[in-house]
Protein backbone atom coordinates (compact mmCIF):
# COMPACT_ATOMS: atom_id res chain seq x y z
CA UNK A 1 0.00 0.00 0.00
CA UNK A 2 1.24 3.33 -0.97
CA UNK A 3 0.91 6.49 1.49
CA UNK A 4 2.49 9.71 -0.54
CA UNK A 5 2.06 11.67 2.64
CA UNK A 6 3.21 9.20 5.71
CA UNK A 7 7.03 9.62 5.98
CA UNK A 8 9.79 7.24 7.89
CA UNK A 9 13.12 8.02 9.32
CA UNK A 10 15.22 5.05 9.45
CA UNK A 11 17.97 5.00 11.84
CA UNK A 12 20.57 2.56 11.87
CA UNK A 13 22.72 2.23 14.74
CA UNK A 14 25.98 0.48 15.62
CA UNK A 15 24.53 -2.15 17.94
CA UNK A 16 27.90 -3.66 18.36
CA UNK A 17 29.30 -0.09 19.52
CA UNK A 18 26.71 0.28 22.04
CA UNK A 19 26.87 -3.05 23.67
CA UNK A 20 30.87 -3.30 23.68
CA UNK A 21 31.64 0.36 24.85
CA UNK A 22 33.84 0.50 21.35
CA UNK A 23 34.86 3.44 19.26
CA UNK A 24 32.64 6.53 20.54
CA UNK A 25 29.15 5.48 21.93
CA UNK A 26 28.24 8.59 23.41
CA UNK A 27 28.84 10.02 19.89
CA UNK A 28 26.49 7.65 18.21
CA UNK A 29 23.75 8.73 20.95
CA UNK A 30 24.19 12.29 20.73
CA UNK A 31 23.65 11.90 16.95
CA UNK A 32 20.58 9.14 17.25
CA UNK A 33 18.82 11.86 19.65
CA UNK A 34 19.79 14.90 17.15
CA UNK A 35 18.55 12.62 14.23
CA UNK A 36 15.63 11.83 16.01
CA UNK A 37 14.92 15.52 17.36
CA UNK A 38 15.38 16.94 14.21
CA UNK A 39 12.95 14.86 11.65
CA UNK A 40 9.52 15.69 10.88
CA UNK A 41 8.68 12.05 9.87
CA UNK A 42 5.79 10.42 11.48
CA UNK A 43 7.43 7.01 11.65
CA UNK A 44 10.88 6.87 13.34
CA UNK A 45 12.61 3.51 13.16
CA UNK A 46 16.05 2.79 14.94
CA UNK A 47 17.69 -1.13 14.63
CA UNK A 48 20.46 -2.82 14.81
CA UNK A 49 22.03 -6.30 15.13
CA UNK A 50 21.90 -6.27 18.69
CA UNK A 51 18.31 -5.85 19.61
CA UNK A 52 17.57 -3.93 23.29
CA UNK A 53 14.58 -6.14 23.94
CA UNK A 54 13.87 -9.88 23.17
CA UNK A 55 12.36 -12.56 24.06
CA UNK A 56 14.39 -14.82 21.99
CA UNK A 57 17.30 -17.39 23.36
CA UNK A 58 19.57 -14.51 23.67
CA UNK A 59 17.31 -12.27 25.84
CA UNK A 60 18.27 -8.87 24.37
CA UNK A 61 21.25 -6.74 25.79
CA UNK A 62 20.62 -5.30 29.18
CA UNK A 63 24.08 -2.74 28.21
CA UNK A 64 22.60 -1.37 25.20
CA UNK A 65 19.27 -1.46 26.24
CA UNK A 66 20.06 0.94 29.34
CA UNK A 67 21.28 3.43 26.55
CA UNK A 68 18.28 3.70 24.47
CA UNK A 69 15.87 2.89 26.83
CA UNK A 70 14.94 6.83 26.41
CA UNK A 71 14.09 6.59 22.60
CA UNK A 72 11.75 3.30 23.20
CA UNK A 73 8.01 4.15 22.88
């Protein structure tokens, strides 16, 4: 189905970053939130390989979860 006026922000974080503390992580948040902040779509979408939440075998990732527990709604 085709919607010419809903829009949708996709966001793709480093999942890895988040839950292993590498490279800059507090860099990648500051820029999710400005991304975030800063789009006028209706639909904002943020993933990555290393989902926050599960209820799969794995049971998410308590570390990264605590970091973008804010954006979740």
């Amino acid at each position: 189905m085709e919607d010419e006026d809903t829009s949708v922000l996709f966001y793709a974080m480093d999942s890895e970053d988040l839950a292993q503390g590498k490279y800059d992580p507090d860099f990648q948040l500051a820029d999710m939130e400005e991304a975030l902040a800063n789009s006028e779509a209706e639909w904002k979408i943020v993933f990555g390989h290393h989902p926050p939440l599960s209820v799969g075998r794995r049971a998410g990732d308590w570390h990264t979860y605590r970091k973008v527990r804010l954006f979740i709604t």
